[in-house]
Protein backbone atom coordinates (compact mmCIF):
# COMPACT_ATOMS: atom_id res chain seq x y z
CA UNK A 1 -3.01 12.71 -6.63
CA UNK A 2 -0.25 11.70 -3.91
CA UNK A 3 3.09 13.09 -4.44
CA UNK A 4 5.49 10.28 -5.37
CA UNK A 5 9.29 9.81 -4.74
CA UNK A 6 11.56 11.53 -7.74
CA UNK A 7 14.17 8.67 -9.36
CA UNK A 8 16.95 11.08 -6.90
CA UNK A 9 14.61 10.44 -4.03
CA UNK A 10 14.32 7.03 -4.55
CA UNK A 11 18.30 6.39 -4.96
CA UNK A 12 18.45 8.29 -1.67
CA UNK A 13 16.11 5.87 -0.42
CA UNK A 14 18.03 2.87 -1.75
CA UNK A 15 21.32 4.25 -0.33
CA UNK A 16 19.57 4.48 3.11
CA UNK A 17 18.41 1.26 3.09
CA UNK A 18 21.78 -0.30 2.51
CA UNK A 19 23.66 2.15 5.29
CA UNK A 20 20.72 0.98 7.83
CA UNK A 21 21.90 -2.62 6.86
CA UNK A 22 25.22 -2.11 7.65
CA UNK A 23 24.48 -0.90 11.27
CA UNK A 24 22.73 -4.29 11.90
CA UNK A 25 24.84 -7.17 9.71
CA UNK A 26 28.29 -7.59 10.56
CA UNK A 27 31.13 -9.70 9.84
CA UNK A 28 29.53 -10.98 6.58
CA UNK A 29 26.13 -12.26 8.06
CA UNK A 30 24.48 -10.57 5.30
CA UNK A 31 25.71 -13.73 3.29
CA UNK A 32 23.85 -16.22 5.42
CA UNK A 33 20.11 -16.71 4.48
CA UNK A 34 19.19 -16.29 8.01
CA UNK A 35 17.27 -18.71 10.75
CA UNK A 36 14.19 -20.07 12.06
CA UNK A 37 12.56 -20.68 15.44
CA UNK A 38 12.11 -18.88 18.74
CA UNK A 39 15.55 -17.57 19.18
CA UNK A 40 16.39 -16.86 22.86
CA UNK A 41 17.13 -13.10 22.80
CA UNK A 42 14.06 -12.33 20.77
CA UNK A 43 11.23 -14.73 20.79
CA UNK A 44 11.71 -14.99 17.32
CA UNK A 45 14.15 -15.56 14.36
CA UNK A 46 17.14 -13.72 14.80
CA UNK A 47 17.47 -12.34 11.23
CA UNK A 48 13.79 -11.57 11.47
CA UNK A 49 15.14 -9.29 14.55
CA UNK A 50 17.65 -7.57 12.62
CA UNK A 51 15.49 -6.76 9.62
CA UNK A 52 12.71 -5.37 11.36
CA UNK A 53 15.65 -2.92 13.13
CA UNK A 54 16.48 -2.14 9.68
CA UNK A 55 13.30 -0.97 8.27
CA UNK A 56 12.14 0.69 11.81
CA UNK A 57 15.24 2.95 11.57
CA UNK A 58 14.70 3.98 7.77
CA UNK A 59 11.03 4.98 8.40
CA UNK A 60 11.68 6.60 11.65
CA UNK A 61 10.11 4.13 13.51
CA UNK A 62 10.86 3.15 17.37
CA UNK A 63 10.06 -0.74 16.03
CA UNK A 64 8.78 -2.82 13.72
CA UNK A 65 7.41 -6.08 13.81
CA UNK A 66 7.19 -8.51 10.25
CA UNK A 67 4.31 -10.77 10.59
CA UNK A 68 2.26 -13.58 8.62
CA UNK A 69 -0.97 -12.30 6.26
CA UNK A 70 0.43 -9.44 4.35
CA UNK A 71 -1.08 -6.39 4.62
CA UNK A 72 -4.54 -7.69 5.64
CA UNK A 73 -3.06 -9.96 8.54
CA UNK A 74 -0.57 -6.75 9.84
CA UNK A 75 -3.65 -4.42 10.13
CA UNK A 76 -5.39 -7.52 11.85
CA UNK A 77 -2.85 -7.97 14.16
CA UNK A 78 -2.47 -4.08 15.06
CA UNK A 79 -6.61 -3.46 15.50
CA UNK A 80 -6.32 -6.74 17.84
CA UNK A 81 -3.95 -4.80 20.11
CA UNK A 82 -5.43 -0.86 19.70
CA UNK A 83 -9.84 -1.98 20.16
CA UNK A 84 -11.76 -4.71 21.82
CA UNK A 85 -14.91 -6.30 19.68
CA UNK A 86 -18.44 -3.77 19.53
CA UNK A 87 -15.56 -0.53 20.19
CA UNK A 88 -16.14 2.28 17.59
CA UNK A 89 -13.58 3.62 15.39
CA UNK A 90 -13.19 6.52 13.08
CA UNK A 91 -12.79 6.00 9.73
CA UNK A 92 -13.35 7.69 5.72
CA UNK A 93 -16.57 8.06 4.53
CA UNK A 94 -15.93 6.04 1.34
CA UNK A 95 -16.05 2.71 -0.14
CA UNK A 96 -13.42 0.49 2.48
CA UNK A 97 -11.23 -2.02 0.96
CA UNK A 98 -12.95 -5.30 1.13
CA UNK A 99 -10.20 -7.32 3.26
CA UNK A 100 -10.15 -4.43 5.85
CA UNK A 101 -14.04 -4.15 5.80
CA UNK A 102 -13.88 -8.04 6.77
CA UNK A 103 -11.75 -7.32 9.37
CA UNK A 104 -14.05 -4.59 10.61
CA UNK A 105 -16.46 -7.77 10.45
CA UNK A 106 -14.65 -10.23 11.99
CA UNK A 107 -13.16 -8.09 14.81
CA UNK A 108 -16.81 -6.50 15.66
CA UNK A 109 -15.17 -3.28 15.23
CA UNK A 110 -17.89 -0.60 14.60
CA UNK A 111 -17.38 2.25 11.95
CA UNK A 112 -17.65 5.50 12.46
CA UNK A 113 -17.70 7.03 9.08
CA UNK A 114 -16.29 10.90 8.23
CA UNK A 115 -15.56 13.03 5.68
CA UNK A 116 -11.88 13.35 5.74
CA UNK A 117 -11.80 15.61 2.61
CA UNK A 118 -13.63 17.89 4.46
CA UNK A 119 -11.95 19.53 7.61
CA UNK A 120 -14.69 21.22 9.23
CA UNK A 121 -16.41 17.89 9.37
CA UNK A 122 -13.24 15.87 10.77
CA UNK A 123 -12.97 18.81 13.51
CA UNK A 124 -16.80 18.56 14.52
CA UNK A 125 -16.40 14.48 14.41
CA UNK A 126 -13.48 14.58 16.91
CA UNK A 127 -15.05 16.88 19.09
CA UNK A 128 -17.97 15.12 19.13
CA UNK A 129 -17.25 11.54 19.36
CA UNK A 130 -14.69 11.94 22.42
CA UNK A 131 -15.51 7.95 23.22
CA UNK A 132 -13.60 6.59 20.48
CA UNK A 133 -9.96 6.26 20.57
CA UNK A 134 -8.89 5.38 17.44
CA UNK A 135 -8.30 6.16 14.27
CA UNK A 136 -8.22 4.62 10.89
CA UNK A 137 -6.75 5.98 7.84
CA UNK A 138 -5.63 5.09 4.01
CA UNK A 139 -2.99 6.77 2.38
CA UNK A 140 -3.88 5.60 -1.00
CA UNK A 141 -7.13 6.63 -2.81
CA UNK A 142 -10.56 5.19 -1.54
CA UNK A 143 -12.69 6.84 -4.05
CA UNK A 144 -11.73 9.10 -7.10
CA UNK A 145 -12.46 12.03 -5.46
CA UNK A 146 -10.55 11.84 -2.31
CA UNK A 147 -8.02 15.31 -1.76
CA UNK A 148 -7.25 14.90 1.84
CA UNK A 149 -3.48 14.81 2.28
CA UNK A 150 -2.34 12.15 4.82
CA UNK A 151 -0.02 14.41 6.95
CA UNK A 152 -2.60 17.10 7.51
CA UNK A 153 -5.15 14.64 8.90
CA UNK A 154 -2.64 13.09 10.91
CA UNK A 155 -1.64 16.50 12.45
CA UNK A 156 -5.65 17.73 12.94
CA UNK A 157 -6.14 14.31 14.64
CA UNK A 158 -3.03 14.76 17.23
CA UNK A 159 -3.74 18.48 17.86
CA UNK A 160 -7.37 17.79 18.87
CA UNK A 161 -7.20 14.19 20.40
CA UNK A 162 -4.21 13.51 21.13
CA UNK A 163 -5.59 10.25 23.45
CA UNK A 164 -6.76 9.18 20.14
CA UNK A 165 -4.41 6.32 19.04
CA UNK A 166 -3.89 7.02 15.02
CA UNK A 167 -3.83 3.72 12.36
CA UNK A 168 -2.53 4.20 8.85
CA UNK A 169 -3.11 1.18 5.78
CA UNK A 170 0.20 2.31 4.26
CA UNK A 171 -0.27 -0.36 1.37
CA UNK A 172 0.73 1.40 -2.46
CA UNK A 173 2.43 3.65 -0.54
CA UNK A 174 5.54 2.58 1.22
CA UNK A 175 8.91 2.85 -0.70
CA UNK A 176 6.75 5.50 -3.25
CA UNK A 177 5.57 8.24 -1.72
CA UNK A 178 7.30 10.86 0.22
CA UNK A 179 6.63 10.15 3.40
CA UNK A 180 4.21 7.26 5.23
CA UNK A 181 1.70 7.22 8.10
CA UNK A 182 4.51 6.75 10.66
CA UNK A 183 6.94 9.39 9.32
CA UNK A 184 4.23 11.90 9.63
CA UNK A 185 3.26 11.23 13.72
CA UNK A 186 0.68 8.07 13.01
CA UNK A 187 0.86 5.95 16.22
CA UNK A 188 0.98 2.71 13.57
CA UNK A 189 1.87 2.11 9.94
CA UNK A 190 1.11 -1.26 8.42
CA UNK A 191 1.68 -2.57 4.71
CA UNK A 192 2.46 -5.86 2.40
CA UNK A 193 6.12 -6.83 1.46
CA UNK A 194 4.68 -8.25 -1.38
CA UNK A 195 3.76 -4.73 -2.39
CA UNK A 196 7.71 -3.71 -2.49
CA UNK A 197 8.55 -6.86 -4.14
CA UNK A 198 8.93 -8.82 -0.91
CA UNK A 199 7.77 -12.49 -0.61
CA UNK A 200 4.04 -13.67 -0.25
CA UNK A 201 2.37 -13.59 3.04
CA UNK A 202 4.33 -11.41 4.53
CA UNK A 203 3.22 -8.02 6.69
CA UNK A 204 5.27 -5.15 8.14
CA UNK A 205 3.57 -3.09 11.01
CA UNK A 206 5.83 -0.23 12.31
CA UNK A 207 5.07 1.69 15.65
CA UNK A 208 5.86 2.56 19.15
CA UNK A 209 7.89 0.29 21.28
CA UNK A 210 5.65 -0.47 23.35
CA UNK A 211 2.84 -1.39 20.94
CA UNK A 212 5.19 -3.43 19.05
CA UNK A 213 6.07 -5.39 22.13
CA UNK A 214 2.98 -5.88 23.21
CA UNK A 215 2.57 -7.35 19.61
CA UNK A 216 5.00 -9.34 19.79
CA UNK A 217 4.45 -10.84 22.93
CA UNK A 218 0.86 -11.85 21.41
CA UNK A 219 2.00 -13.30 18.13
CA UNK A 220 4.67 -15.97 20.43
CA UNK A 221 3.75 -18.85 18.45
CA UNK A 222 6.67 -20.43 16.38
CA UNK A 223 4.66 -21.12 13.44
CA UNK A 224 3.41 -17.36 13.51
CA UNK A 225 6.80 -16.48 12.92
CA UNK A 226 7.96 -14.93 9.81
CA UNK A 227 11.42 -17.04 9.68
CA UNK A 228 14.58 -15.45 9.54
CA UNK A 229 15.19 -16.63 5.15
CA UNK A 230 12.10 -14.62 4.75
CA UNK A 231 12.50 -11.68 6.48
CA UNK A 232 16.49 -11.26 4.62
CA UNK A 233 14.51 -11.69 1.24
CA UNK A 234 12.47 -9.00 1.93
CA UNK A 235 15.01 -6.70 2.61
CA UNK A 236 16.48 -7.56 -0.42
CA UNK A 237 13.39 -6.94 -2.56
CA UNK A 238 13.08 -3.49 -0.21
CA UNK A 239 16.53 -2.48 -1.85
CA UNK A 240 15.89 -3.05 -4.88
CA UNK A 241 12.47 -1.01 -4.83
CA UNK A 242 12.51 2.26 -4.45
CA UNK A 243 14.17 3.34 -7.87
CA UNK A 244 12.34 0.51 -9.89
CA UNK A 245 8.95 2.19 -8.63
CA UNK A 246 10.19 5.60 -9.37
CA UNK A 247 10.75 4.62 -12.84
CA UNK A 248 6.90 3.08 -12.96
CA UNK A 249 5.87 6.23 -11.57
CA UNK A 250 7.64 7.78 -14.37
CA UNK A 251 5.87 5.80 -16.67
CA UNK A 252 2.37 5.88 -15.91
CA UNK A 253 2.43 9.51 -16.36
CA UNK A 254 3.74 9.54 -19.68
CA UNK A 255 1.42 6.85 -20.22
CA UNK A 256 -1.42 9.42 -18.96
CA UNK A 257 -0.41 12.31 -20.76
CA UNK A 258 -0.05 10.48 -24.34
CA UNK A 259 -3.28 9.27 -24.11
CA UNK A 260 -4.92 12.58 -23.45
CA UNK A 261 -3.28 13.26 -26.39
CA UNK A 262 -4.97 11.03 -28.67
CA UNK A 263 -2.51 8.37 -29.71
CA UNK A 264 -5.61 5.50 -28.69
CA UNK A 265 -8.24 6.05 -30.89
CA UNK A 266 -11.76 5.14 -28.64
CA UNK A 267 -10.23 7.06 -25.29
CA UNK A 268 -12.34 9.99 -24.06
CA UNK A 269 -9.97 10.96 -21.16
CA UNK A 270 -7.39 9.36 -18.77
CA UNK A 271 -6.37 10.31 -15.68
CA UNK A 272 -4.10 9.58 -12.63
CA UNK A 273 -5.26 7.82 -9.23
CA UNK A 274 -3.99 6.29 -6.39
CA UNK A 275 -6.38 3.34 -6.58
CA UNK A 276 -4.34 0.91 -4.84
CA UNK A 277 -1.15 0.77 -7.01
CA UNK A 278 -0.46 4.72 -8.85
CA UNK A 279 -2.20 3.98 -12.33
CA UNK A 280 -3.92 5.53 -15.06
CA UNK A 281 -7.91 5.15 -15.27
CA UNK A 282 -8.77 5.32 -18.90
CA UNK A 283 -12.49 5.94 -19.93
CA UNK A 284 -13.80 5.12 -22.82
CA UNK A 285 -16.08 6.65 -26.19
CA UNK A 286 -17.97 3.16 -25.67
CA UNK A 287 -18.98 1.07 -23.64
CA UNK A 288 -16.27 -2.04 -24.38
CA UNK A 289 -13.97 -1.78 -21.83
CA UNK A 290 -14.75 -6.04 -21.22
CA UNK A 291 -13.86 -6.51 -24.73
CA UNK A 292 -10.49 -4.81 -24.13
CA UNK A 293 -9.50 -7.09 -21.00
CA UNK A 294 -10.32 -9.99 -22.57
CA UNK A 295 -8.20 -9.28 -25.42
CA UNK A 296 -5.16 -7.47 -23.54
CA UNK A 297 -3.91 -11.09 -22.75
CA UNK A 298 -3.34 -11.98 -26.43
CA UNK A 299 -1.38 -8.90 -26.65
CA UNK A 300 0.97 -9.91 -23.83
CA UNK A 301 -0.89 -7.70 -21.00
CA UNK A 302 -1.80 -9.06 -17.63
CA UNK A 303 -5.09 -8.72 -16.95
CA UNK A 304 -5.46 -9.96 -13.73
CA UNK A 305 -3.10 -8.45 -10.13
CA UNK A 306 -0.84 -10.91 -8.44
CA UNK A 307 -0.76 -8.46 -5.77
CA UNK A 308 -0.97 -5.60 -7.69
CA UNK A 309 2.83 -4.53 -8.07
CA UNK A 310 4.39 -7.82 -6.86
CA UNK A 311 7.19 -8.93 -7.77
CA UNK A 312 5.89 -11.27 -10.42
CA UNK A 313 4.40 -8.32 -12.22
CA UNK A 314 6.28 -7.23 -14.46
CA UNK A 315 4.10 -6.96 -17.86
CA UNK A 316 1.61 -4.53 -18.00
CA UNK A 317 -1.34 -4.99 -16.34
CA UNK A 318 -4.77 -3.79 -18.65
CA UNK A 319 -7.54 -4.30 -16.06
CA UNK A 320 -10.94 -3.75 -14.64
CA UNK A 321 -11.10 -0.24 -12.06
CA UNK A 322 -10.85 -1.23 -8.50
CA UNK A 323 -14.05 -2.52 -6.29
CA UNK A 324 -14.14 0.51 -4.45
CA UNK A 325 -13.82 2.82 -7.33
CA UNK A 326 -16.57 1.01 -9.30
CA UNK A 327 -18.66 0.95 -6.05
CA UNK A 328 -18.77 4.65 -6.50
CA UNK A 329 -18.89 4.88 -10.28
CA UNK A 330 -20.58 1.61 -11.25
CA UNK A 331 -20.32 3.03 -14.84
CA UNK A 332 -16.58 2.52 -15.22
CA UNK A 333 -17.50 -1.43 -15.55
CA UNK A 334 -18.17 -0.79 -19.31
CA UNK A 335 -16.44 2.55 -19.85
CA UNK A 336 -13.55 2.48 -17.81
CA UNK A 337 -9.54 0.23 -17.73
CA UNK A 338 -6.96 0.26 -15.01
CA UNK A 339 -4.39 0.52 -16.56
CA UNK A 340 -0.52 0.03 -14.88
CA UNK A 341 2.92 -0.07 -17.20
CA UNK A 342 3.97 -1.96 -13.90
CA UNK A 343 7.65 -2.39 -15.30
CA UNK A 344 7.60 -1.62 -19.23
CA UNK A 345 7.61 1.67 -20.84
CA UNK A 346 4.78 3.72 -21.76
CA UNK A 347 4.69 2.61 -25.26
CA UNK A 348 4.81 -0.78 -25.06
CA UNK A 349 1.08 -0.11 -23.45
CA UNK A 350 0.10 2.01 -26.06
CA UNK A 351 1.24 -0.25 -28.63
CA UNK A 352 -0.72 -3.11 -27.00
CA UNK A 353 -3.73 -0.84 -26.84
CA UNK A 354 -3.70 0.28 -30.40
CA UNK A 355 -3.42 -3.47 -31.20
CA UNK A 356 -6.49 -4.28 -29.05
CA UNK A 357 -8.32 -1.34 -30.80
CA UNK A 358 -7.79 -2.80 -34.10
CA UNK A 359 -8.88 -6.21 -33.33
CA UNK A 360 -12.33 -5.40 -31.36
CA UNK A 361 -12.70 -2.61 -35.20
């Protein structure tokens, strides 16, 4: 399980965020909404300018750029600049994310898959494979099984190639977890705003200065520009983050723990992942877990993702267990539930779920 923020850490955060924002707004421009078009100084809104320098400088970051397509268009953009079509590239041996395994598609990006759980194999890959150059990594959980910790992969990959160019899918993680791709040595870190309660569409890819130039200087269009109104709201929503996820992360293990328990009749075990958003997997004595989705909704629940911790979720979600995760346990379609508090408490879910229980009885 990845090691999330504590509420502390995530005030910390918040305070950070704010101090960063004070380096960068002056004289009240933190009032205006912000611009659009190809501003003269930057090729791009100005306010869009200032909040990437904001969220470089509180993940470490030499720059950031804030593009169009969310977390699928900002790893996109960043494999456009680091391979060329048919080039090879290292990645997990597990189930991909569907959007990036189009992209692998689309791009004509070849995968070369290893074991990152497994050190001895990720030392023998490296050494062997010395024609590919990069490197492609999630932080969040692929498969239930996965152990490897983010930083010590990041570190192997640097001390044995360091001409390999490292690429982390930071999505579920930013704002939550200790530390991300690019705080760790990653050459690139990309996620979704609308994972930290940002607006749709929108993409953050953090970096060197250089790549980020180069980015930028490849994504000139005016209409590929996220405008400056967009870019202020999602440093708003970036604010306001940090301690609201704590608090979910709070939840979902309380959540975890009272259902091991017993207080749902029908649950075998539950446990913790990283599957996408942090939530509890719930698996079931039978084999109803369709029975429960369909009647979650009538109970309030959400039972479909927005964007899976965007900001219009705020009822719990009572869903099925990601593609990737069913793709390795195809038996969780009829025994298992992901299940996320998102932003109420841990018993309003078991309440709902005890409800659900008595209706399929």
């Amino acid at each position: 399980m990845l090691e999330n923020r504590t509420l502390e850490e995530a005030k910390e955060l918040q305070f950070r965020l704010v101090e960063e924002m004070t380096k960068v707004f002056h004289h009240n421009s933190f009032f205006t909404l912000g611009d659009v078009g190809l501003h003269p100084d930057h090729h791009r809104p100005q306010t869009t300018a200032k909040a990437e320098k904001v969220i470089a400088s509180v993940f470490g970051s030499e720059a950031c750029a804030l593009v169009r397509g969310s977390g699928t268009g900002a790893i996109r953009l960043a494999l456009s600049i680091l391979a060329e079509p048919g080039d090879s590239i290292f990645v997990h041996d597990a189930p991909m994310y569907m959007t990036t395994r189009e992209t692998f598609r689309l791009m004509g990006l070849v995968q070369k898959p290893v074991n990152y759980n497994h050190k001895e194999q990720l030392i023998k890959a490296l050494q062997k494979h010395t024609e590919i150059k990069v490197f492609y990594v999630q932080h969040a959980r692929q498969q239930p099984t996965d152990t490897y910790r983010i930083q010590e992969v990041i570190s192997q990959v640097k001390d044995l190639r360091p001409d390999v160019m490292i690429i982390v899918d930071d999505n579920y993680c930013a704002l939550k977890m200790k530390g991300i791709g690019v705080e760790y040595g990653a050459h690139v870190s990309t996620f979704s705003g609308f994972k930290v309660l940002g607006p749709e569409g929108i993409g953050v890819i953090l970096g060197t200065k250089d790549f980020i130039e180069t980015l930028h200087k490849r994504n000139y269009s005016g209409g590929g520009q996220v405008q400056g109104h967009e870019g202020h709201e999602l440093l708003r929503a970036m604010t306001m983050a940090p301690v609201m996820l704590a608090i979910q992360n709070e939840q979902v293990e309380d959540l975890c723990e009272r259902l091991n328990k017993g207080e749902v009749p029908f649950v075998k075990e539950a446990y913790i992942t990283n599957s996408q958003s942090k939530n509890v997997i719930v698996e079931l004595k039978k084999p109803i877990a369709q029975k429960v989705i369909e009647n979650a909704s009538c109970h309030g629940a959400a039972t479909y993702p927005v964007g899976a911790e965007s900001k219009y979720e705020l009822l719990p979600m009572i869903y099925r267990v990601s593609g990737s995760f069913l793709e390795h346990q195809p038996r969780l379609k009829e025994f298992g539930l992901r299940v996320n508090p998102m932003k109420a408490s841990a018993l309003t879910v078991l309440t709902i779920l005890n409800k659900i229980m008595d209706d399929i009885s």
